[in-house]
Protein backbone atom coordinates (compact mmCIF):
# COMPACT_ATOMS: atom_id res chain seq x y z
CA UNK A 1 -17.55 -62.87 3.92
CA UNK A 2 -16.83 -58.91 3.41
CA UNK A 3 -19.28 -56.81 2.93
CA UNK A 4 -18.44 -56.20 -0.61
CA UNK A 5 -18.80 -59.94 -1.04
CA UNK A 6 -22.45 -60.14 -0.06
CA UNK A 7 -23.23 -57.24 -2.30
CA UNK A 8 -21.54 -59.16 -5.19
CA UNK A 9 -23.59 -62.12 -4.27
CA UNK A 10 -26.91 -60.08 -4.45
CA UNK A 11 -26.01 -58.36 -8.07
CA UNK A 12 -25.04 -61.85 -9.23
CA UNK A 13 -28.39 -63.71 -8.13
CA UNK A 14 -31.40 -62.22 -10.13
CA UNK A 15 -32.96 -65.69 -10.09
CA UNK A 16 -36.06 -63.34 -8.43
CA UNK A 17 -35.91 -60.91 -11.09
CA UNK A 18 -36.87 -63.44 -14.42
CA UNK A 19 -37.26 -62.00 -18.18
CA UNK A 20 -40.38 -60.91 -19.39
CA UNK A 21 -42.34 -63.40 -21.88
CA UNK A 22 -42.50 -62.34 -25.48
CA UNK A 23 -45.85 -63.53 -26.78
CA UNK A 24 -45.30 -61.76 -30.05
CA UNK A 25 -43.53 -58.67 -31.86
CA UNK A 26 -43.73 -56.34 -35.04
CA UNK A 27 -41.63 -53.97 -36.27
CA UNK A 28 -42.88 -51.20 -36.97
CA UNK A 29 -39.90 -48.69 -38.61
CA UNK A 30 -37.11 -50.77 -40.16
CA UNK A 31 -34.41 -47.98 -41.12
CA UNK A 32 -30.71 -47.66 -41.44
CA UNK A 33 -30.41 -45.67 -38.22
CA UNK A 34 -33.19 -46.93 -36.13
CA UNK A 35 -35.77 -49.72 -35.91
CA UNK A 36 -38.96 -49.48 -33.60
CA UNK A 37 -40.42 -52.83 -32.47
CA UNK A 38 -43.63 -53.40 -30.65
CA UNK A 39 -43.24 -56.41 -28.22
CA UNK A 40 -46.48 -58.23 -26.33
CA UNK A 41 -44.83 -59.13 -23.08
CA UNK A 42 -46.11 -61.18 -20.66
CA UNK A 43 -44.45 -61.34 -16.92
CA UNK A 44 -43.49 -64.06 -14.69
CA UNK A 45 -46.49 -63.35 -12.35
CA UNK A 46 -49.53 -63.43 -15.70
CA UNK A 47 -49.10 -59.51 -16.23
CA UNK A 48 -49.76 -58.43 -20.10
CA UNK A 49 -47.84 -55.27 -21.10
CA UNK A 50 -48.71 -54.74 -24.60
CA UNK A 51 -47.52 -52.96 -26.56
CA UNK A 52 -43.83 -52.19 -25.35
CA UNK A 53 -41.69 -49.73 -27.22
CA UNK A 54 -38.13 -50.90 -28.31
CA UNK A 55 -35.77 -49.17 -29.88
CA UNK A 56 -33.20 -51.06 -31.92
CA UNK A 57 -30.05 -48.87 -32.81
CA UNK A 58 -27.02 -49.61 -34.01
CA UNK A 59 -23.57 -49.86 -31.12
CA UNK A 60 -22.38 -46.68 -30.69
CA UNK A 61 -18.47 -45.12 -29.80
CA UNK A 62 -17.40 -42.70 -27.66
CA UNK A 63 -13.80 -41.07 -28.11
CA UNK A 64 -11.90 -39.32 -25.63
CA UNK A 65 -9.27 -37.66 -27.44
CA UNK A 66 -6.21 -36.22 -25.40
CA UNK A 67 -2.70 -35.14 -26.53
CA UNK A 68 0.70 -35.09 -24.99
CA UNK A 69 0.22 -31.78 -23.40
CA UNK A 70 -3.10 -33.21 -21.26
CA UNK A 71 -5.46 -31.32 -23.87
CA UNK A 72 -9.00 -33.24 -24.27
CA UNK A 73 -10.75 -32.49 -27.71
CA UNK A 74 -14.46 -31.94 -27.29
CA UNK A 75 -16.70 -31.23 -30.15
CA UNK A 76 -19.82 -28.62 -30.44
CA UNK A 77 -22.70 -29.20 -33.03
CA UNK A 78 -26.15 -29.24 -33.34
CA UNK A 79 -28.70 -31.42 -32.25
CA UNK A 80 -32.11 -31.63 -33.48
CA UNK A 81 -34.06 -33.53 -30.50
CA UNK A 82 -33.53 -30.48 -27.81
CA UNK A 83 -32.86 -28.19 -30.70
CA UNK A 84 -29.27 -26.92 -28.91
CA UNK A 85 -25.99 -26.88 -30.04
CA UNK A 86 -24.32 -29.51 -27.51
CA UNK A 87 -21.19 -29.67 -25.94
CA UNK A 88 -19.74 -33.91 -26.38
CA UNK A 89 -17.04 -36.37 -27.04
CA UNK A 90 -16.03 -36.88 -30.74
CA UNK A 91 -18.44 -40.40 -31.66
CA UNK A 92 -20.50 -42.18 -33.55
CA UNK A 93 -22.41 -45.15 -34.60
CA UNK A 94 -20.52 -48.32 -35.22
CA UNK A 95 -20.90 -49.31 -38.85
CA UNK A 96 -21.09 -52.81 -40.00
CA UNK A 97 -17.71 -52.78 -41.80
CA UNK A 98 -16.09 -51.77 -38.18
CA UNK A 99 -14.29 -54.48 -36.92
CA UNK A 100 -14.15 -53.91 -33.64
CA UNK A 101 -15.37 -50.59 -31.16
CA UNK A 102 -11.46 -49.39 -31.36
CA UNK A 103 -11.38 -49.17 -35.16
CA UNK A 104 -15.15 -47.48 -35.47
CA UNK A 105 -13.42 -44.84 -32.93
CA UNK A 106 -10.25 -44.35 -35.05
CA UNK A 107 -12.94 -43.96 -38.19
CA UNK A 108 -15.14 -41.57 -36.16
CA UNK A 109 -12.31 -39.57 -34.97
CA UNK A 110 -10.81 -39.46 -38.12
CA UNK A 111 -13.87 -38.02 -40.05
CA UNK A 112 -15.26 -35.61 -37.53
CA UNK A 113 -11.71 -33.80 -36.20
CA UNK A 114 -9.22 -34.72 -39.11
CA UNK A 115 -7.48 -36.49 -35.32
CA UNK A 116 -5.11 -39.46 -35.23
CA UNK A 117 -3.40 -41.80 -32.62
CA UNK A 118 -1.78 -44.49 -32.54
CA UNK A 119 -2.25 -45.37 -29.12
CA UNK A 120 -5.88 -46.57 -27.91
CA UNK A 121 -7.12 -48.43 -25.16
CA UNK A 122 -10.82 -49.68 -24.35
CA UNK A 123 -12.17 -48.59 -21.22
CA UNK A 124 -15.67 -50.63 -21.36
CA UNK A 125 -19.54 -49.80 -22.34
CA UNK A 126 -22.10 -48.84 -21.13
CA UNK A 127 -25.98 -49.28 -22.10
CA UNK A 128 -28.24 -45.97 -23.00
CA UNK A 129 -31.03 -47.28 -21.58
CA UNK A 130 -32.05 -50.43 -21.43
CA UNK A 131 -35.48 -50.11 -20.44
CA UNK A 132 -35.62 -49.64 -24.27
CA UNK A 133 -32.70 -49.35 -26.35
CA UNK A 134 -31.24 -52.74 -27.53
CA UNK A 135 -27.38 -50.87 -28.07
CA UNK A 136 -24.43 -49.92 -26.35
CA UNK A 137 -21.78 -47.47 -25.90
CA UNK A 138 -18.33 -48.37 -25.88
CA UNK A 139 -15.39 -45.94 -24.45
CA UNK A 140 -12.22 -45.67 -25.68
CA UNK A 141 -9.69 -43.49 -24.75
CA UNK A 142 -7.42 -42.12 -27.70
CA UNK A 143 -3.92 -40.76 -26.16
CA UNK A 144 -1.25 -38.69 -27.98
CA UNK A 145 -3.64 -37.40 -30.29
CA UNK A 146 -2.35 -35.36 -33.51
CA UNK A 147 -4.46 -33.42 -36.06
CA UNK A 148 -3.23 -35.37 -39.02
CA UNK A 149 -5.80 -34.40 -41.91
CA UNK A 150 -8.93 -32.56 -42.63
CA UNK A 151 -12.88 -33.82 -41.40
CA UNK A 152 -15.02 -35.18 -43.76
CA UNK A 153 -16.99 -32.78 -45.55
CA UNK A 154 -20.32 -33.64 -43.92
CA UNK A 155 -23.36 -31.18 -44.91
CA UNK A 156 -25.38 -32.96 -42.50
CA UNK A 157 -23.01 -32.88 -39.60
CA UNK A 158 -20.89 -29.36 -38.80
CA UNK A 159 -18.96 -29.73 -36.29
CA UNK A 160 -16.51 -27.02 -34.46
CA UNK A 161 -13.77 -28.71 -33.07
CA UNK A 162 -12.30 -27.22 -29.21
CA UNK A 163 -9.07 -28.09 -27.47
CA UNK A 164 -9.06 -27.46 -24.07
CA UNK A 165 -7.06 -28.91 -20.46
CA UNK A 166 -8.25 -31.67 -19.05
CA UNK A 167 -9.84 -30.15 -16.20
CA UNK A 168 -11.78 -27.43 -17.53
CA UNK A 169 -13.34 -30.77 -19.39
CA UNK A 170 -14.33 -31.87 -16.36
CA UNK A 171 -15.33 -28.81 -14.75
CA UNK A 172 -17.70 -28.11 -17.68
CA UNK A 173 -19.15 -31.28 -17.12
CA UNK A 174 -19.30 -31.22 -13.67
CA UNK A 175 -21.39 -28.23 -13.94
CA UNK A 176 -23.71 -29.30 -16.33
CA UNK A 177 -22.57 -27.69 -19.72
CA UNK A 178 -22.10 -30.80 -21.41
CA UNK A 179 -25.63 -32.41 -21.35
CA UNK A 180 -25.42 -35.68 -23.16
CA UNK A 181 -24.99 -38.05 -20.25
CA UNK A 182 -23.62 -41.27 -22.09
CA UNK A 183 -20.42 -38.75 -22.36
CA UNK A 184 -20.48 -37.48 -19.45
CA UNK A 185 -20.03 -40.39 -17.76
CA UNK A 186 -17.77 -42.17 -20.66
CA UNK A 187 -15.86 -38.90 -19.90
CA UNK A 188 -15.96 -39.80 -16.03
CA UNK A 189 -14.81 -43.63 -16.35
CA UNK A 190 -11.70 -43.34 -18.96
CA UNK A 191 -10.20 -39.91 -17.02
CA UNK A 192 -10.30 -42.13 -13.75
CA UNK A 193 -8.88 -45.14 -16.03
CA UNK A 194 -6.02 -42.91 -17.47
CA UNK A 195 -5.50 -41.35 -14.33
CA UNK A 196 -6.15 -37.54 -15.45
CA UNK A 197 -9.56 -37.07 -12.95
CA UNK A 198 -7.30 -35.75 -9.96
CA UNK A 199 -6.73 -32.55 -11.97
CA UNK A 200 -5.71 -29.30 -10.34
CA UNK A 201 -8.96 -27.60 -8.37
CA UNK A 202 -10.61 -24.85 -9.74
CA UNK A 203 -8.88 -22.65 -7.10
CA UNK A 204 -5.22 -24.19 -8.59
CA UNK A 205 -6.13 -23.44 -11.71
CA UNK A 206 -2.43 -23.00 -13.95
């Protein structure tokens, strides 16, 4: 057995590693966009931890939008929590109605960057943080992207739209100017899935 094989094997068995016990639970907010529960756990060795915070959101998307020239389209807007305006990935939260991660990302795109495509392709999900957070984010990749209408008029959301190459995308990231770390690593896994990570070096730059 390879190497790679025994470290499969250990991932695989977590028959050491059981669930916690939930004695009880309450919710305490019940909203559109979130819902905070309060869980009384109980471990598999008699330990109470009680209360334990989690946070029950909705799936979310996470769009990366490139064109036939190897443009990416990032998006800048404000955000509240750190009080910044952030650098990220055209996204959103996966409504209900969606029928599947791919059409909540055609939706999203749609509505924040007036952006079409026709051709899509799911590149996997990831979890926020599931120490607390019951969602996940799904990637999808958007290719031959085309500004086919206006956003949605949002009050609540402005949003400036910024084309730029690929690799100053990843050089932003790379150095830390694009915070929000579900997208910088969506941005990470689909450019190695599409194949556009081995970009020319800053020192190549066209």
């Amino acid at each position: 057995m390879s190497e790679k094989d025994d470290i499969a094997s250990l991932l695989s068995d977590t028959a050491d590693l059981p669930p916690w016990r939930v004695a009880s639970s309450t919710h305490l907010i019940h909203d559109r966009w979130l819902k905070v529960r309060a869980d009384n756990c109980v471990t598999a060795e008699g330990v109470e931890i009680a209360p334990y915070y989690v946070l029950e959101y909705p799936d979310w998307v996470e769009i990366i939008a490139l064109d036939a020239e190897d443009h990416i389209y990032l998006v800048q807007q404000y955000r509240h929590g750190l009080g910044v305006v952030a650098l990220e990935l055209p996204g959103g939260a996966i409504d209900a109605s969606d029928a599947n991660p791919i059409e909540a990302a055609a939706r999203e795109l749609r509505e924040e960057t007036g952006l079409s495509s026709t051709d899509w392709d799911y590149v996997g999900k990831l979890a926020p943080n599931p120490a607390t957070h019951t969602n996940l984010a799904h990637i999808v990749i958007a290719r031959n992207v085309e500004l086919a209408s206006k956003p949605a008029d949002d009050p609540t959301e402005r949003i400036r739209l910024i084309r730029m190459p690929i690799w100053q995308a990843i050089e932003l990231a790379l150095e830390g100017k694009m915070i929000q770390v579900i997208h910088v690593a969506a941005l990470t896994l689909a450019l190695h899935k599409a194949g556009k990570w081995n970009v020319p070096a800053p020192a190549l730059k066209p």
